[in-house]
PDB file of N, CA and C in Angstrom:
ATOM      1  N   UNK A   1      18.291 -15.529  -5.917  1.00  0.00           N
ATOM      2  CA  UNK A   1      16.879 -15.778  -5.830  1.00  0.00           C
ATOM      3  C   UNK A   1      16.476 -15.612  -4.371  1.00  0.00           C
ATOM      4  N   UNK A   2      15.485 -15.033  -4.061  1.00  0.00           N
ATOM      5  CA  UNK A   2      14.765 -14.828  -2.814  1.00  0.00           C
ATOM      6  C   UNK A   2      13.481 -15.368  -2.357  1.00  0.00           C
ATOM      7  N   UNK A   3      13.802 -16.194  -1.555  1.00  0.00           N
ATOM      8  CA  UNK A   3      12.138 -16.631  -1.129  1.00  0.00           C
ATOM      9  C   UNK A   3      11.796 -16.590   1.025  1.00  0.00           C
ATOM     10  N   UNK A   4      10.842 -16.587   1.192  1.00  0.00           N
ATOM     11  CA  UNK A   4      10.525 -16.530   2.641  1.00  0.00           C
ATOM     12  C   UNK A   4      11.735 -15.751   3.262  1.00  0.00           C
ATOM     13  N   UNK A   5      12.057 -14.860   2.667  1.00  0.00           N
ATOM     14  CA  UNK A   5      13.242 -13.831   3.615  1.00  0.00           C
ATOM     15  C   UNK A   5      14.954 -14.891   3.536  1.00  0.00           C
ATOM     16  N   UNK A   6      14.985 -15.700   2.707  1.00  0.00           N
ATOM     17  CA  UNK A   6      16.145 -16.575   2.359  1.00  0.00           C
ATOM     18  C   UNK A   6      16.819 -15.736   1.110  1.00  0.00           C
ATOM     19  N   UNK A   7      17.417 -15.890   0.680  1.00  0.00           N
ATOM     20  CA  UNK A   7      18.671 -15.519  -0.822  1.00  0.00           C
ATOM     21  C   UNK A   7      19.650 -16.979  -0.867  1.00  0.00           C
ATOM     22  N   UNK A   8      19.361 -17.355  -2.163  1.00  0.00           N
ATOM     23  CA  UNK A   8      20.097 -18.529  -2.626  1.00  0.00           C
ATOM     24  C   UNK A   8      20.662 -18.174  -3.983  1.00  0.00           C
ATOM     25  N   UNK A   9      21.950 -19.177  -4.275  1.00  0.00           N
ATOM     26  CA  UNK A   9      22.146 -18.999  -5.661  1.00  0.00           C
ATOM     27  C   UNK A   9      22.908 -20.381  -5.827  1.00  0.00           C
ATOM     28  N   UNK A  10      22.618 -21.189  -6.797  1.00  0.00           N
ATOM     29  CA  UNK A  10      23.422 -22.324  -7.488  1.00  0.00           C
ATOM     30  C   UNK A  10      24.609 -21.348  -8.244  1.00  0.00           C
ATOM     31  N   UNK A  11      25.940 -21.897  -8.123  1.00  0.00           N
ATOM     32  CA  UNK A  11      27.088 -21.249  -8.572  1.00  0.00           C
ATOM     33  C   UNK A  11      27.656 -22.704  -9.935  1.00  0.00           C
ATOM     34  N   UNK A  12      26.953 -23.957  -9.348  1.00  0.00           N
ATOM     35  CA  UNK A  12      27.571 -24.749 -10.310  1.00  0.00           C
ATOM     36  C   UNK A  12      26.523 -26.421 -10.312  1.00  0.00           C
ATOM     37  N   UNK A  13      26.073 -26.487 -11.636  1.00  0.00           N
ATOM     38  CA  UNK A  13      25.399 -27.830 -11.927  1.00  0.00           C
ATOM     39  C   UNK A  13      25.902 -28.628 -13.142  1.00  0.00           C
ATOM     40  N   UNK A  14      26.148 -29.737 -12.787  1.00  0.00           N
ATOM     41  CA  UNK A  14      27.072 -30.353 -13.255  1.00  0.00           C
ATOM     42  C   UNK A  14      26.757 -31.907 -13.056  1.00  0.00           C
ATOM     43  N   UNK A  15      26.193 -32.387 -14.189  1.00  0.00           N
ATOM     44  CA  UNK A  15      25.905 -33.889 -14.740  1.00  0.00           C
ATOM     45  C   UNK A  15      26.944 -34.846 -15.432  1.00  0.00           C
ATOM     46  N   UNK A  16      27.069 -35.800 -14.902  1.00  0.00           N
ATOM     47  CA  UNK A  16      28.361 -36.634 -15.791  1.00  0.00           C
ATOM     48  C   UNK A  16      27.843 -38.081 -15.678  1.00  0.00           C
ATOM     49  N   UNK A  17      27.373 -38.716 -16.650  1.00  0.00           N
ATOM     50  CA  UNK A  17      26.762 -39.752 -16.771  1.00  0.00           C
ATOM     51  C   UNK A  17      25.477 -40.146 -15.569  1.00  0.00           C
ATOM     52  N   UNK A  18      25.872 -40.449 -14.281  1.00  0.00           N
ATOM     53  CA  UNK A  18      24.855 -41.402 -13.171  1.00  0.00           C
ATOM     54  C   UNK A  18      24.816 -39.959 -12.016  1.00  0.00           C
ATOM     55  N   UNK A  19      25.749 -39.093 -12.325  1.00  0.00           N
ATOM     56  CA  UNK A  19      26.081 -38.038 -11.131  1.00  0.00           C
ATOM     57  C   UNK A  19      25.833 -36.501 -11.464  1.00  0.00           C
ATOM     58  N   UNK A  20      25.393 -36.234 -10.305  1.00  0.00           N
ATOM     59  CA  UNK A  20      24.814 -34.785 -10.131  1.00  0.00           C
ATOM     60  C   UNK A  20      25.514 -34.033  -9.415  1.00  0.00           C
ATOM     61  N   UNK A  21      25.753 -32.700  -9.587  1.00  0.00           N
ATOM     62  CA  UNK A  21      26.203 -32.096  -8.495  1.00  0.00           C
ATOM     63  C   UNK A  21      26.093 -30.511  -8.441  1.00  0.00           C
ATOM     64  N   UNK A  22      25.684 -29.954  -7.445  1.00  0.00           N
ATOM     65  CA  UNK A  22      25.130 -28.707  -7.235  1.00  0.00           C
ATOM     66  C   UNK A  22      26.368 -28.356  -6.305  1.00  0.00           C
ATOM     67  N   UNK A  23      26.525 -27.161  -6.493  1.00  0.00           N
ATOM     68  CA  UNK A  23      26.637 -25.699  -5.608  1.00  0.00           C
ATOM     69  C   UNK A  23      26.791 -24.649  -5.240  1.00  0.00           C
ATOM     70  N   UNK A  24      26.314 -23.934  -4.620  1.00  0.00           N
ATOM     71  CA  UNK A  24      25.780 -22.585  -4.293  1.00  0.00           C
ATOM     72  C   UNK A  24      25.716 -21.940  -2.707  1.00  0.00           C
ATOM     73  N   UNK A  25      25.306 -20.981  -2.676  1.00  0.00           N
ATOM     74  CA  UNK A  25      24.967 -20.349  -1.222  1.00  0.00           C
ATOM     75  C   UNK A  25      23.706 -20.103  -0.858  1.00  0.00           C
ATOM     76  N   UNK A  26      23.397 -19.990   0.569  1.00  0.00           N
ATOM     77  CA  UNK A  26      21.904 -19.984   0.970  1.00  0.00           C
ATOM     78  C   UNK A  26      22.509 -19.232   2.349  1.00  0.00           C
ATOM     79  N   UNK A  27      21.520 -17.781   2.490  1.00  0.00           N
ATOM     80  CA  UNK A  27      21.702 -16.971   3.288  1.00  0.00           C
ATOM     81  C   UNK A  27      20.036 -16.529   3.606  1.00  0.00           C
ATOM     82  N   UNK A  28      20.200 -16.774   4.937  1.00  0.00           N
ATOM     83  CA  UNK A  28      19.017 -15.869   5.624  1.00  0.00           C
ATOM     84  C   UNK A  28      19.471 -14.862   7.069  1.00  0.00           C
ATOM     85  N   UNK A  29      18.409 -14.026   7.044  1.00  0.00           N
ATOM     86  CA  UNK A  29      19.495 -12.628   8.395  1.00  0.00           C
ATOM     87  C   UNK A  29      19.049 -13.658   9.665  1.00  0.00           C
ATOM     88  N   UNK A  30      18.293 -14.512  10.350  1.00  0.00           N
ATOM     89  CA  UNK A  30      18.136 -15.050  11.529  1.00  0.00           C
ATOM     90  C   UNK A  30      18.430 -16.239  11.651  1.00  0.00           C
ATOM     91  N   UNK A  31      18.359 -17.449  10.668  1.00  0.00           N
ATOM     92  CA  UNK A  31      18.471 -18.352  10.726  1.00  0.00           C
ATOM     93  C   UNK A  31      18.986 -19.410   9.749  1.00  0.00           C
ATOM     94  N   UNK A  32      20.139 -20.626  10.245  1.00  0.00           N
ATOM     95  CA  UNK A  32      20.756 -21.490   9.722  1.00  0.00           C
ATOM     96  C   UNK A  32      20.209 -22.448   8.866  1.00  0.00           C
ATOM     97  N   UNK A  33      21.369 -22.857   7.681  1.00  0.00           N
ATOM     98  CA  UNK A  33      20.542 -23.686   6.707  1.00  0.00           C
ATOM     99  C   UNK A  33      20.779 -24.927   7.151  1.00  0.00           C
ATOM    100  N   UNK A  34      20.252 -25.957   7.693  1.00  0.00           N
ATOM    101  CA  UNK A  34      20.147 -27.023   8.648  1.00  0.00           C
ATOM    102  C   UNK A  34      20.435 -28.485   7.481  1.00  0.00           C
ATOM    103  N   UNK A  35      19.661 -27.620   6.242  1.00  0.00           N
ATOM    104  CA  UNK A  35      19.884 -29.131   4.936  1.00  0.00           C
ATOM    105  C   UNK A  35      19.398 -28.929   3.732  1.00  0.00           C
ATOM    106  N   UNK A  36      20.095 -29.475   2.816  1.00  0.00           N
ATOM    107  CA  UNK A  36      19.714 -29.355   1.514  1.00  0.00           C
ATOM    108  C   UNK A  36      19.763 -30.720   0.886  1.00  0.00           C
ATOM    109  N   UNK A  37      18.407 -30.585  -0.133  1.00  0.00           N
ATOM    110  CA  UNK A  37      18.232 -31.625  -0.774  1.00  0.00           C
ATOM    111  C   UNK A  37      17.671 -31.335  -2.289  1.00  0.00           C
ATOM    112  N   UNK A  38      17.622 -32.769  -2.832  1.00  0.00           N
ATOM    113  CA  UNK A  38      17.378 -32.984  -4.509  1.00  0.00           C
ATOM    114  C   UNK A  38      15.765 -33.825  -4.231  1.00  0.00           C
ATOM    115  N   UNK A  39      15.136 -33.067  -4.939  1.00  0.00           N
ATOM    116  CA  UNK A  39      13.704 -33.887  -4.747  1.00  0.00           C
ATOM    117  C   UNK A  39      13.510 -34.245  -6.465  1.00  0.00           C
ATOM    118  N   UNK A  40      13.372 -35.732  -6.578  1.00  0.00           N
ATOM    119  CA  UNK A  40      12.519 -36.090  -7.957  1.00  0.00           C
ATOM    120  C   UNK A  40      14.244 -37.177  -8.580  1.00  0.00           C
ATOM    121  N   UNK A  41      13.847 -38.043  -9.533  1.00  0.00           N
ATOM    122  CA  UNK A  41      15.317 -38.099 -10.149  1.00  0.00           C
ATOM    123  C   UNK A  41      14.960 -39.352 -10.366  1.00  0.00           C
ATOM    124  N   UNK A  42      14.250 -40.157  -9.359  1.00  0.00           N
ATOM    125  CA  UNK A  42      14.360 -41.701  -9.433  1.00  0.00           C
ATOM    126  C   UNK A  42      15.513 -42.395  -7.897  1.00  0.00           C
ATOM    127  N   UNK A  43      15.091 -43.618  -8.265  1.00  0.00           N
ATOM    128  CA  UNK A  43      16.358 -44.654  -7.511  1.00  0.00           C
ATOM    129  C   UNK A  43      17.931 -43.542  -7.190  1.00  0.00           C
ATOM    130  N   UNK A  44      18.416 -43.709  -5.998  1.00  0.00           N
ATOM    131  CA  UNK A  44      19.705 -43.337  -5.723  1.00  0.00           C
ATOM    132  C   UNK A  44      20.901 -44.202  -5.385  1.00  0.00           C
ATOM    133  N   UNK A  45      22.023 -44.418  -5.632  1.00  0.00           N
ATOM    134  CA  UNK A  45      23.015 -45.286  -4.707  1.00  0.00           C
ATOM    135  C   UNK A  45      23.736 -44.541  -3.814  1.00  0.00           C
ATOM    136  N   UNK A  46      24.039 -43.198  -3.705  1.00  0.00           N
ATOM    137  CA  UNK A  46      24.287 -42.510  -2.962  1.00  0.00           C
ATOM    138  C   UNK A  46      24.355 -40.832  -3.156  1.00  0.00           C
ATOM    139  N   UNK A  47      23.976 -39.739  -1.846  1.00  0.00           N
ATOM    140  CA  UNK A  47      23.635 -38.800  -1.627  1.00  0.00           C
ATOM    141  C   UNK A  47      24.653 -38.612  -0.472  1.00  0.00           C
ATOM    142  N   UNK A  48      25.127 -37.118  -0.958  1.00  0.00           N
ATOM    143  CA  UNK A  48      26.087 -36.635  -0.008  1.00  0.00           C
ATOM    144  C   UNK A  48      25.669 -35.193  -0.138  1.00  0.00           C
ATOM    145  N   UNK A  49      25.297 -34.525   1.328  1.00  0.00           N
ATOM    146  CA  UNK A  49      24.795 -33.293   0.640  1.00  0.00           C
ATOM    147  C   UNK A  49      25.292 -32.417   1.667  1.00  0.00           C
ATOM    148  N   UNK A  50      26.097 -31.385   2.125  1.00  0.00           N
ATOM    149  CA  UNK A  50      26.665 -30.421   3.348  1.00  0.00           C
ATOM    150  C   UNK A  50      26.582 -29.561   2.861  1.00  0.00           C
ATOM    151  N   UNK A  51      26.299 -28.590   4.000  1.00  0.00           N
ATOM    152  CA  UNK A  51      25.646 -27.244   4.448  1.00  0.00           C
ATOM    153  C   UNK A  51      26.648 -26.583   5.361  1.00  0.00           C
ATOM    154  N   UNK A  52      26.886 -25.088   5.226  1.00  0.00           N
ATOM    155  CA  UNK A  52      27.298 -24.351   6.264  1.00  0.00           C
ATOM    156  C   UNK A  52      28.788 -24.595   6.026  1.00  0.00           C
ATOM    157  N   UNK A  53      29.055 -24.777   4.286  1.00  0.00           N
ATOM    158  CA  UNK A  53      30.533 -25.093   4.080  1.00  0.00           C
ATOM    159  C   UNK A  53      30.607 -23.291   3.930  1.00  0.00           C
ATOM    160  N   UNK A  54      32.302 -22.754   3.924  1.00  0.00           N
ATOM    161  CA  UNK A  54      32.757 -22.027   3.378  1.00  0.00           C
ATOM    162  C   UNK A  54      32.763 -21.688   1.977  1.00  0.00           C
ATOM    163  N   UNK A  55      32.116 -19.765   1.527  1.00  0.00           N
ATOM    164  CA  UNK A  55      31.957 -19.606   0.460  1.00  0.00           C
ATOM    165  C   UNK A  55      32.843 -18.369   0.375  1.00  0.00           C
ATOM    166  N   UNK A  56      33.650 -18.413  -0.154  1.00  0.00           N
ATOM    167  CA  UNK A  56      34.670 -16.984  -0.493  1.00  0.00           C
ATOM    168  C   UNK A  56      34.126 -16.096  -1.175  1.00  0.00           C
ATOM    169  N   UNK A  57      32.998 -16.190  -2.169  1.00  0.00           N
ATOM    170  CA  UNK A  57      31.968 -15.080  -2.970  1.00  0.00           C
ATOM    171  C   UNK A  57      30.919 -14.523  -1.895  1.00  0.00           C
ATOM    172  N   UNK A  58      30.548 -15.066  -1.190  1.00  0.00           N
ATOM    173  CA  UNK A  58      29.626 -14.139  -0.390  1.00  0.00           C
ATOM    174  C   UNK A  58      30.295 -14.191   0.898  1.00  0.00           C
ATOM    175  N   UNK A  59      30.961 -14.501   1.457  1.00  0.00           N
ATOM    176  CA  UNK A  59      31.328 -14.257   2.910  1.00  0.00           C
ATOM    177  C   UNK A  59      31.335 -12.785   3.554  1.00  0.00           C
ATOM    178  N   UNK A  60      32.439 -12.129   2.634  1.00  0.00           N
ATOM    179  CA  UNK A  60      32.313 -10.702   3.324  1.00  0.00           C
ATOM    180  C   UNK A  60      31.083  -9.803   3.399  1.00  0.00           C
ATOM    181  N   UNK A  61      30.364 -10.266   2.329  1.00  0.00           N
ATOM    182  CA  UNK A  61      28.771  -9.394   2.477  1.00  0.00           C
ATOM    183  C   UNK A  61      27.760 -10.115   3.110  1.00  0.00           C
ATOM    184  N   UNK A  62      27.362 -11.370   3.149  1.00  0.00           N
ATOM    185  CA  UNK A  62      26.892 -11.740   4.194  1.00  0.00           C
ATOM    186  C   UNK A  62      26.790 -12.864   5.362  1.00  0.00           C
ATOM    187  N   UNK A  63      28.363 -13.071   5.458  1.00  0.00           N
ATOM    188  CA  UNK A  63      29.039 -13.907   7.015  1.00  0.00           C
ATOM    189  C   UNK A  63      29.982 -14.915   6.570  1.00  0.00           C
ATOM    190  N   UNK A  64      29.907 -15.584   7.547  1.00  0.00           N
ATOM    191  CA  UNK A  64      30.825 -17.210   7.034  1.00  0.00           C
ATOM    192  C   UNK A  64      29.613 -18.201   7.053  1.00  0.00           C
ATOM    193  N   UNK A  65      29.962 -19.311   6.662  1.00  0.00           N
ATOM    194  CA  UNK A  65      29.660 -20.556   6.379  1.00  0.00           C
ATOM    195  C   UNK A  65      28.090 -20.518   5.062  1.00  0.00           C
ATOM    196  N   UNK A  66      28.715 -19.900   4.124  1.00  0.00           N
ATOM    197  CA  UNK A  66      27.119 -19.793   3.895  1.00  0.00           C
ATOM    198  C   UNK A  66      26.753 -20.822   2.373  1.00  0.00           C
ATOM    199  N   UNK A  67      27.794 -21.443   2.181  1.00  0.00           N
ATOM    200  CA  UNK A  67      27.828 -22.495   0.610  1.00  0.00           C
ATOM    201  C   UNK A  67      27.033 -23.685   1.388  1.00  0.00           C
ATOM    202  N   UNK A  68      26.666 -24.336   0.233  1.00  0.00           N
ATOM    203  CA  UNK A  68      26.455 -25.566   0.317  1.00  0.00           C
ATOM    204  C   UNK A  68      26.854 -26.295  -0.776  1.00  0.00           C
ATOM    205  N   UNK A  69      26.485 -27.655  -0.721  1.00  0.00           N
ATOM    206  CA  UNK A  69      27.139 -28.862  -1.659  1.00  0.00           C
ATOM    207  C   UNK A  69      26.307 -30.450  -1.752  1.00  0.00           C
ATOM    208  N   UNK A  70      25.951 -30.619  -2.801  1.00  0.00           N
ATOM    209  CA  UNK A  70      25.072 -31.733  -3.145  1.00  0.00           C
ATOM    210  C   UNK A  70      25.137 -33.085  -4.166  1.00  0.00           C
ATOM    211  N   UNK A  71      26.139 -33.493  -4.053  1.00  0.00           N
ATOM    212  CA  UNK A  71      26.461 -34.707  -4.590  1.00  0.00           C
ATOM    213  C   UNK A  71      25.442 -35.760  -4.806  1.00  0.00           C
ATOM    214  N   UNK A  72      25.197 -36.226  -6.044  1.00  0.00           N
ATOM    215  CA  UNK A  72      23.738 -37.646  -6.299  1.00  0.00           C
ATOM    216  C   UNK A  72      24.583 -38.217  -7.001  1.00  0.00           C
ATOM    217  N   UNK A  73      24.527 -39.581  -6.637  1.00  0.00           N
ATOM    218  CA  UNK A  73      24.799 -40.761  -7.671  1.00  0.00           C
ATOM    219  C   UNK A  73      23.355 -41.654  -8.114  1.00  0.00           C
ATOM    220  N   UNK A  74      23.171 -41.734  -9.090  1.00  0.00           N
ATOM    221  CA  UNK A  74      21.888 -42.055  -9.025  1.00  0.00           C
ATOM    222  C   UNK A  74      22.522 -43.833  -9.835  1.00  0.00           C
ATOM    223  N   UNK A  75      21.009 -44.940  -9.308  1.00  0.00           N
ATOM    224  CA  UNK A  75      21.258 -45.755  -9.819  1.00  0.00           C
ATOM    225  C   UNK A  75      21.154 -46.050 -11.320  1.00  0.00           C
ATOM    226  N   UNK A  76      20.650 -45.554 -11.976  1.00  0.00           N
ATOM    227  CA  UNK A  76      20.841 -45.291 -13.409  1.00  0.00           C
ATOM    228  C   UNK A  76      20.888 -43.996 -14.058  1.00  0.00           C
ATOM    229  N   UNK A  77      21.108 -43.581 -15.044  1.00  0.00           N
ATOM    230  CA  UNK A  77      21.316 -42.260 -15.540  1.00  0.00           C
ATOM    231  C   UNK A  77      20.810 -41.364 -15.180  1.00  0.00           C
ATOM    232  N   UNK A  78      21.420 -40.256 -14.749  1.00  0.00           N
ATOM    233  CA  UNK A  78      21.226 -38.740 -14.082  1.00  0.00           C
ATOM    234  C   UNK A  78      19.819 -38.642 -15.047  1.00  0.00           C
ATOM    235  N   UNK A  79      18.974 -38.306 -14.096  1.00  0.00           N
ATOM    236  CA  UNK A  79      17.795 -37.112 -14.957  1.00  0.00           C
ATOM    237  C   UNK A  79      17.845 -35.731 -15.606  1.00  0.00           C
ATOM    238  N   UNK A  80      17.428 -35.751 -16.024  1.00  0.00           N
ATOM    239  CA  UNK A  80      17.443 -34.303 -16.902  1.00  0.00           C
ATOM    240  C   UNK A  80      17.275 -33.201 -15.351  1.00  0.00           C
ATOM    241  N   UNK A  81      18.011 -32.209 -15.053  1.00  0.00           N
ATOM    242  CA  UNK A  81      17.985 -31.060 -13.980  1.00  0.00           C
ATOM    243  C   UNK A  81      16.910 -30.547 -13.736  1.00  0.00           C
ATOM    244  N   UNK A  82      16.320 -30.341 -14.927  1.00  0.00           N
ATOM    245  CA  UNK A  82      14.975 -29.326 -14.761  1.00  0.00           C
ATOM    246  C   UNK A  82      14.066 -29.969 -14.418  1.00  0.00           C
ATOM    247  N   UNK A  83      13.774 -31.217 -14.329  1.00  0.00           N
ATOM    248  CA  UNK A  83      12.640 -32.084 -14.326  1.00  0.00           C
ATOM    249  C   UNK A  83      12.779 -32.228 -12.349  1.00  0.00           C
ATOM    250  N   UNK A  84      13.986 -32.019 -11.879  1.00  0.00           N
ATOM    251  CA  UNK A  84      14.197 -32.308  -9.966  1.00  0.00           C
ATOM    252  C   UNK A  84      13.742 -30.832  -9.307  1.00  0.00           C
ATOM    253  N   UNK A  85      13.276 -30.668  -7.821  1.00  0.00           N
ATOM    254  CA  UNK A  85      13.257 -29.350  -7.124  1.00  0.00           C
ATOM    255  C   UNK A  85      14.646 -29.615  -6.358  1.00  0.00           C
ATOM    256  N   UNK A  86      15.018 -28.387  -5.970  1.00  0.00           N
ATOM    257  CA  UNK A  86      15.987 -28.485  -4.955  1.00  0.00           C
ATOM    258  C   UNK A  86      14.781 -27.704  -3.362  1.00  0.00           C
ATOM    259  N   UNK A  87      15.043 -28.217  -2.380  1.00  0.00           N
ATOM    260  CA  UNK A  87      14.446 -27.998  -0.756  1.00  0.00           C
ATOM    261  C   UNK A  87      15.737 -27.644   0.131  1.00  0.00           C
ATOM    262  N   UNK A  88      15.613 -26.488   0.501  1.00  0.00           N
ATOM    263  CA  UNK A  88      16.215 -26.205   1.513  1.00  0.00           C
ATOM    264  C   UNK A  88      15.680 -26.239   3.051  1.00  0.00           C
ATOM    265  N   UNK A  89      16.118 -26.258   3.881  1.00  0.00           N
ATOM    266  CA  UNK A  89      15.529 -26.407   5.242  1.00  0.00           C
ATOM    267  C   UNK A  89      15.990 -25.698   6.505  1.00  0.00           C
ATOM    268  N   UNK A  90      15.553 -24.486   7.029  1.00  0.00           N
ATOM    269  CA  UNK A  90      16.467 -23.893   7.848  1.00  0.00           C
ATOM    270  C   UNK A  90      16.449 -24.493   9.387  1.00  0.00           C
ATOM    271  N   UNK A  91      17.257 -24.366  10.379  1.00  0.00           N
ATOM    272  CA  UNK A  91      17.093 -24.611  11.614  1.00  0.00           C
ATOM    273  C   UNK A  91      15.587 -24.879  12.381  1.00  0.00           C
ATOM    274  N   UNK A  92      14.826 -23.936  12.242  1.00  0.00           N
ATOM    275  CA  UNK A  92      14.061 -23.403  13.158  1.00  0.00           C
ATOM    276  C   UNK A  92      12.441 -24.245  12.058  1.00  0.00           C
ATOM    277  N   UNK A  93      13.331 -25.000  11.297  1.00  0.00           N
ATOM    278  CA  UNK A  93      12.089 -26.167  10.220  1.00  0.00           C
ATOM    279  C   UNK A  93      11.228 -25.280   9.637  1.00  0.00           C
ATOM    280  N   UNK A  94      11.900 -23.997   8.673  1.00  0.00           N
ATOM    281  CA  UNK A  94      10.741 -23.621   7.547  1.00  0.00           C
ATOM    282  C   UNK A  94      11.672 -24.332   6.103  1.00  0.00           C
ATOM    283  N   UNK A  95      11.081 -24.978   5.643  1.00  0.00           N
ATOM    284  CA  UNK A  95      11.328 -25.595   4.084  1.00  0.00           C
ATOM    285  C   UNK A  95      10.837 -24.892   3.299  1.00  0.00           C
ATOM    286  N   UNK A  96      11.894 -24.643   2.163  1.00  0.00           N
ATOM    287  CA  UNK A  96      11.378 -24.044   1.094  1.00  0.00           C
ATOM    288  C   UNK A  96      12.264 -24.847  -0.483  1.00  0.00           C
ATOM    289  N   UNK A  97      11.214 -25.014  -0.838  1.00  0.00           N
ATOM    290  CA  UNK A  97      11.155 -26.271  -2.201  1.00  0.00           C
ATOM    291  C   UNK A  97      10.999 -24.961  -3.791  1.00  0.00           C
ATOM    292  N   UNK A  98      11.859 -25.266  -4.759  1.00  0.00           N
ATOM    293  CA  UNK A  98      12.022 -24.346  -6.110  1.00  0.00           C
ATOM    294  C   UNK A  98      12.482 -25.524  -6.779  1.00  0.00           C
ATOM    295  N   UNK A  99      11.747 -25.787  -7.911  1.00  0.00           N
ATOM    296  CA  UNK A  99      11.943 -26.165  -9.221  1.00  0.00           C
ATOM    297  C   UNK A  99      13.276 -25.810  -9.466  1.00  0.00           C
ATOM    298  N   UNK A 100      14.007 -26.768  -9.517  1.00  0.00           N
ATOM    299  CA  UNK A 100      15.962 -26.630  -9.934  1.00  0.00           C
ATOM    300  C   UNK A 100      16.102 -25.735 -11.431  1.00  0.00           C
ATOM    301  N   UNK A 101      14.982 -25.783 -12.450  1.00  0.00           N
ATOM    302  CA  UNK A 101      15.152 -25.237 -13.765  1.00  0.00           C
ATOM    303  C   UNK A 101      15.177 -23.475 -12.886  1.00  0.00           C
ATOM    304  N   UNK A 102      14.094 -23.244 -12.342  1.00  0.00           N
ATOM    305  CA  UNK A 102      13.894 -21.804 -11.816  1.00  0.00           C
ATOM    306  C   UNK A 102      15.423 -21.295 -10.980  1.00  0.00           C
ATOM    307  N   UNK A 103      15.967 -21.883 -10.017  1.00  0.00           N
ATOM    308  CA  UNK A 103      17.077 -21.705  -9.525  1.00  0.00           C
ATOM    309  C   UNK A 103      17.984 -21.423 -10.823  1.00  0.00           C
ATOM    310  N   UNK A 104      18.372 -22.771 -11.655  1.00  0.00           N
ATOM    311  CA  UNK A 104      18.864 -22.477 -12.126  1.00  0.00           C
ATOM    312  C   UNK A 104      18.605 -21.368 -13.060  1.00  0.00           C
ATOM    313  N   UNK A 105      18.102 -20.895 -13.851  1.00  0.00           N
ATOM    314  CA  UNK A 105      17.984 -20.075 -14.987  1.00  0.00           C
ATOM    315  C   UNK A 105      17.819 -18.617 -14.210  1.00  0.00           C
ATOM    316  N   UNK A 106      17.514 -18.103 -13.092  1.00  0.00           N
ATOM    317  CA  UNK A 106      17.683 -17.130 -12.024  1.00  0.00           C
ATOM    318  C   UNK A 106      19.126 -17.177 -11.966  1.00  0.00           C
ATOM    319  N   UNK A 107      20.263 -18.270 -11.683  1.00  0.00           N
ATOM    320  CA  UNK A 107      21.626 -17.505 -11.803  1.00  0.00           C
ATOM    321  C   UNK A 107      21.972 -17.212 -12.732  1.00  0.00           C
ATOM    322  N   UNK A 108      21.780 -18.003 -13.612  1.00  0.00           N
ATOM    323  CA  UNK A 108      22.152 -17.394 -15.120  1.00  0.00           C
ATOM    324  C   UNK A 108      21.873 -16.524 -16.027  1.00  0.00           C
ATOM    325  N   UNK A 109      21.304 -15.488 -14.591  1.00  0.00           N
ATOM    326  CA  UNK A 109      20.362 -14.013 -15.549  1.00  0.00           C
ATOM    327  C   UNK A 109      21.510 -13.549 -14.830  1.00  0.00           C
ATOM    328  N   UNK A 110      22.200 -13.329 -13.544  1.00  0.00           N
ATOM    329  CA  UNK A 110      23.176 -12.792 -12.923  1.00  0.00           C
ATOM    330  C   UNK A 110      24.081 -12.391 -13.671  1.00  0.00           C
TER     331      UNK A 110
END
């Protein structure tokens, strides 16, 4: 998926009772992905979310560090996916916010 000169893709979403978990890659040609987040869901007990991990599917075509990873524990039962956005945020502070159903259902045309 492409937005503001970015390319992203969720590679894996994955609900198990209270827990969420995303991940994928986020590539832009000038600038670093600084943070990623889960917008919508309710109450949390904990959020763990890193950027600029190693992705072995896109590295050679476009660099190193380009995965990310998003762990939610939520305080009561995971929300339904489609109902959260995922926000990315690059270095240089342009945010860009997509409906998690749209992400998702964009990789799964791949």
């Amino acid at each position: 998926m492409q937005n503001a000169g970015a390319a992203f893709m969720l590679d894996c979403c994955t609900v198990f009772w209270r827990m969420l978990r995303l991940t994928g890659w986020f590539a832009h040609p000038t600038h670093q992905l600084s943070s990623v987040e889960i917008i919508g869901g309710g109450r949390r007990a904990g959020v763990v979310a890193e950027v600029q991990l190693p992705h072995a599917g896109v590295e050679r075509a476009l660099g190193e560090n380009k995965g990310f990873s998003v762990e939610i524990l939520f305080a009561e039962a995971a929300p339904d996916p489609y109902s959260l956005q995922i926000a990315f945020t690059m270095e240089e502070g342009t945010r860009i916010e997509v409906p998690l159903e749209m992400a998702l259902l964009r990789s799964l045309k791949r």
